[in-house]
C-alpha atoms as a PDB file:
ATOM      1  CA  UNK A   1      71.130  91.905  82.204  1.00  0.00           C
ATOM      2  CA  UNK A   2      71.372  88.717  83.818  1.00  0.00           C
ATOM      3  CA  UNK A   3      75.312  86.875  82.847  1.00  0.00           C
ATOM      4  CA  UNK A   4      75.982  83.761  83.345  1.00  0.00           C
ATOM      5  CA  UNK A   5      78.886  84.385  85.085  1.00  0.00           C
ATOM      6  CA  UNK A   6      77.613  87.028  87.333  1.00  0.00           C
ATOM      7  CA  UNK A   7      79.072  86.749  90.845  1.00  0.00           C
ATOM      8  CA  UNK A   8      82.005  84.096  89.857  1.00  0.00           C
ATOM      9  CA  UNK A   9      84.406  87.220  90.936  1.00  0.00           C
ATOM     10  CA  UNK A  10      82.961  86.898  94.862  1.00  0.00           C
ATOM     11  CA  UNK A  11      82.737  83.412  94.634  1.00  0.00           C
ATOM     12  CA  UNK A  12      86.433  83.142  93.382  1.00  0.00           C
ATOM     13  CA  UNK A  13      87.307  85.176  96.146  1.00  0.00           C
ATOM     14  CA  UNK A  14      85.703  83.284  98.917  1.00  0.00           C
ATOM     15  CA  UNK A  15      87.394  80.344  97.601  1.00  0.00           C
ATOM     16  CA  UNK A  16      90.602  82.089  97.296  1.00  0.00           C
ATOM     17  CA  UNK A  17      89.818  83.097 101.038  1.00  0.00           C
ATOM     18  CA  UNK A  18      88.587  79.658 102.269  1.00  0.00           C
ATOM     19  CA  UNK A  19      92.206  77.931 100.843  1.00  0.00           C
ATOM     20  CA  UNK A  20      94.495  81.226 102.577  1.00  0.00           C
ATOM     21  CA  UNK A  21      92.405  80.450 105.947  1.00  0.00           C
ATOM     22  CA  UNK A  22      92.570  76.576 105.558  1.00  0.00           C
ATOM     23  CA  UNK A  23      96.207  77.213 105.027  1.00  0.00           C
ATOM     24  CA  UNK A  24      96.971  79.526 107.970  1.00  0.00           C
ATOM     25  CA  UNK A  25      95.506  77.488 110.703  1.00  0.00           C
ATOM     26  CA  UNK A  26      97.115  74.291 109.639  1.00  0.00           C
ATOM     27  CA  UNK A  27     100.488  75.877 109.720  1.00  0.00           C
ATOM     28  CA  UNK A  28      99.465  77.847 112.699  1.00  0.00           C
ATOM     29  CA  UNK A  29      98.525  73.910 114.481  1.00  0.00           C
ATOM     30  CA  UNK A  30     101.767  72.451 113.201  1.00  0.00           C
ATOM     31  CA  UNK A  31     103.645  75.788 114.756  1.00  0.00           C
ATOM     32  CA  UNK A  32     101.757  75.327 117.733  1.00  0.00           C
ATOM     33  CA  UNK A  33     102.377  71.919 118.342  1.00  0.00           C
ATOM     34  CA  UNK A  34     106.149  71.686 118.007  1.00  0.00           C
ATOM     35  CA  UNK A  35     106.527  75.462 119.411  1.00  0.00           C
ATOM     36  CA  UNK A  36     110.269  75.205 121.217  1.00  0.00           C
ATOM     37  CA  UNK A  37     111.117  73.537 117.568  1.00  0.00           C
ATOM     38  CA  UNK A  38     109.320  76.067 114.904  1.00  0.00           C
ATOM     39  CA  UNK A  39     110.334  79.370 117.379  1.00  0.00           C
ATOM     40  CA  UNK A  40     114.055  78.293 117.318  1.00  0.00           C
ATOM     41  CA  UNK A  41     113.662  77.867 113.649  1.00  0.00           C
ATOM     42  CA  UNK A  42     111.743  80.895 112.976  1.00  0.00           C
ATOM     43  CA  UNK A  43     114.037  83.150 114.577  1.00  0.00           C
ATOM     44  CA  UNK A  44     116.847  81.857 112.417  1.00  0.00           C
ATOM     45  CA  UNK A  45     115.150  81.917 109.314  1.00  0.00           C
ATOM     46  CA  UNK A  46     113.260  85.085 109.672  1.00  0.00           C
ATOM     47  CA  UNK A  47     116.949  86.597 110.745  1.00  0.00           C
ATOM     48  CA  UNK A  48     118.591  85.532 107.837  1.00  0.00           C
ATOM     49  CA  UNK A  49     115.964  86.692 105.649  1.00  0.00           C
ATOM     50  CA  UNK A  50     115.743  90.212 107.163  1.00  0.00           C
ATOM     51  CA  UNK A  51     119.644  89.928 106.494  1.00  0.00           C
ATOM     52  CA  UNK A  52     119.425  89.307 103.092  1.00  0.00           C
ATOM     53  CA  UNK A  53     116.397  92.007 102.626  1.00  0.00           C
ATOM     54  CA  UNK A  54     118.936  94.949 104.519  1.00  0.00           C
ATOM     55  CA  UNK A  55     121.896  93.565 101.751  1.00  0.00           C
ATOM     56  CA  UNK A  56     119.081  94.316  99.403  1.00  0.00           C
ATOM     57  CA  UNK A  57     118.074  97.509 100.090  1.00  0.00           C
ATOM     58  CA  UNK A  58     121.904  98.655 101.142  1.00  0.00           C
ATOM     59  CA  UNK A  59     122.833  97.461  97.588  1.00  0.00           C
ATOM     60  CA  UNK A  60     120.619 100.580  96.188  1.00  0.00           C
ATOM     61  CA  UNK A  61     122.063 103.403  98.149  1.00  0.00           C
ATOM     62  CA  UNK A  62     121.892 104.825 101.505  1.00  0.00           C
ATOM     63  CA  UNK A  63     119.002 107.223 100.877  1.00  0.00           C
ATOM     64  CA  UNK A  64     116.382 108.226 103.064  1.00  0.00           C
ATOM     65  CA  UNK A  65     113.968 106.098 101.208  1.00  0.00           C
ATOM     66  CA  UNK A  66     116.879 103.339 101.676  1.00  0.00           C
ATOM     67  CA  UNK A  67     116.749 103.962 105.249  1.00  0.00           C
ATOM     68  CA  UNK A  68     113.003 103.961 106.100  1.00  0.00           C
ATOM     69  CA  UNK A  69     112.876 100.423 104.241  1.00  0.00           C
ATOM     70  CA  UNK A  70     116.179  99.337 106.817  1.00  0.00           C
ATOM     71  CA  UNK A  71     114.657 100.388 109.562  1.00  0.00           C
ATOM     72  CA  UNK A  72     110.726  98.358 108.857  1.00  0.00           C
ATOM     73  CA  UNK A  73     113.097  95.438 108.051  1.00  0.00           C
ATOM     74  CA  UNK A  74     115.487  95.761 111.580  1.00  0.00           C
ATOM     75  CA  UNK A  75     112.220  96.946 113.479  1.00  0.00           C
ATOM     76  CA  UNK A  76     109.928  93.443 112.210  1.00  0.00           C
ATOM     77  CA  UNK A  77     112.491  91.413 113.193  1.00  0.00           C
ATOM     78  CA  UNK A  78     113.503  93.125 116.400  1.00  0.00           C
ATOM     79  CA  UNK A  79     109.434  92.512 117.126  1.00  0.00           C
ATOM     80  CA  UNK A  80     109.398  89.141 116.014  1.00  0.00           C
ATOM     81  CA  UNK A  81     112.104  87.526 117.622  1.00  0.00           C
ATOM     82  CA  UNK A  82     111.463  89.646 120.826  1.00  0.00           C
ATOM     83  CA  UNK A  83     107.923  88.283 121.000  1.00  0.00           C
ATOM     84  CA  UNK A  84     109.945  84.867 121.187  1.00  0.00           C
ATOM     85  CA  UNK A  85     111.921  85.475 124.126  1.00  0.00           C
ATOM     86  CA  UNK A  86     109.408  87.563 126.095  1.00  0.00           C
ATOM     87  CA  UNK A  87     107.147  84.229 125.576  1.00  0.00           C
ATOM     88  CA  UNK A  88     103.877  85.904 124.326  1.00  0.00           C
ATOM     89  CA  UNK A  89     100.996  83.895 123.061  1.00  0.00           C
ATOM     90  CA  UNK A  90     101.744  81.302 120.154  1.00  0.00           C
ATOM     91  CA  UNK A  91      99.373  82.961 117.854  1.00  0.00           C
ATOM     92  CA  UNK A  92     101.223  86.390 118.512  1.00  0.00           C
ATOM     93  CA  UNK A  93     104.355  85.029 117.840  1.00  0.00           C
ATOM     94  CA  UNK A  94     103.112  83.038 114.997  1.00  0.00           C
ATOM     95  CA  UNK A  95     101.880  86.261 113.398  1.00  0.00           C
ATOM     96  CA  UNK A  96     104.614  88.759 114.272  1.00  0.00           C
ATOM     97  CA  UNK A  97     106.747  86.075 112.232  1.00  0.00           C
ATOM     98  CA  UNK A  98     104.339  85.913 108.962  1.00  0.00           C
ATOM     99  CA  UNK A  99     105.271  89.700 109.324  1.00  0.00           C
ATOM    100  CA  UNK A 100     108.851  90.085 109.130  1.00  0.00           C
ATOM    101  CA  UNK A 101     108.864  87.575 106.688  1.00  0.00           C
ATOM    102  CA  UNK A 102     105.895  89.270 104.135  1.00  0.00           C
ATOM    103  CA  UNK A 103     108.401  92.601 104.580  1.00  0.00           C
ATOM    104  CA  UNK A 104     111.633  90.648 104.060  1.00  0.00           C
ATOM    105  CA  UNK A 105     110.353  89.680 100.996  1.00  0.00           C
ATOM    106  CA  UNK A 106     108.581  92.355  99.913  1.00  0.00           C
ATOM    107  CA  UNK A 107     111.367  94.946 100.112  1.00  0.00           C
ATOM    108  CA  UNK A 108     113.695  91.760  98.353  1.00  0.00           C
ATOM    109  CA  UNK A 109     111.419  91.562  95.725  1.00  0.00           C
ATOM    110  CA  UNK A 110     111.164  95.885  95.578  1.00  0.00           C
ATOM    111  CA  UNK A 111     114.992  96.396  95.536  1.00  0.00           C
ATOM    112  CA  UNK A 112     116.224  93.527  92.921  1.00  0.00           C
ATOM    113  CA  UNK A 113     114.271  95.069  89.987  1.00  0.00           C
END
């Protein structure tokens, strides 16, 4: 059965894939070229959001569920902003960053419903 439509999942997805990519290495050359500038404010803002995500997760109870989540959160941010001050590659850094950030939010987003 031939459809019309047939394949406009993959093809949705490369697009979909082609806009994420696009996306990442533009930020990634804007990162780059203002490093000093986007590290300083990266480990800020990736701090206070891994704050906010531990007031999260502390809010629900100090479970050993609780506790795993603290300690991703404390450990991506430990990672991230010691990849900053042991001066690894700008794509490392870059990366480690989009990390702590995806978890911040993630475990946000899991312990306010």
């Amino acid at each position: 059965m031939n459809h019309k439509y047939e394949g406009s999942d993959e093809r949705n997805f490369a697009i979909i894939k082609l806009y994420i990519m696009t996306l990442y290495n533009s930020t990634f050359e804007n990162f780059n070229k203002s490093y000093i500038g986007s590290a300083t404010m990266a480990i800020i803002g990736q701090s206070c959001l891994g704050a906010v995500a531990a007031m999260f997760i502390l809010a629900n109870g100090t479970s050993v569920t609780q506790m795993i989540q603290l300690g991703i959160i404390v450990f991506t941010n430990i990672i991230a902003n010691t990849s900053i001050l042991a001066q690894m590659s700008h794509k490392t850094v870059f990366n480690l960053i989009i990390t702590s950030v995806f978890f911040s939010i993630l475990f946000i987003i899991i312990n306010n419903i």
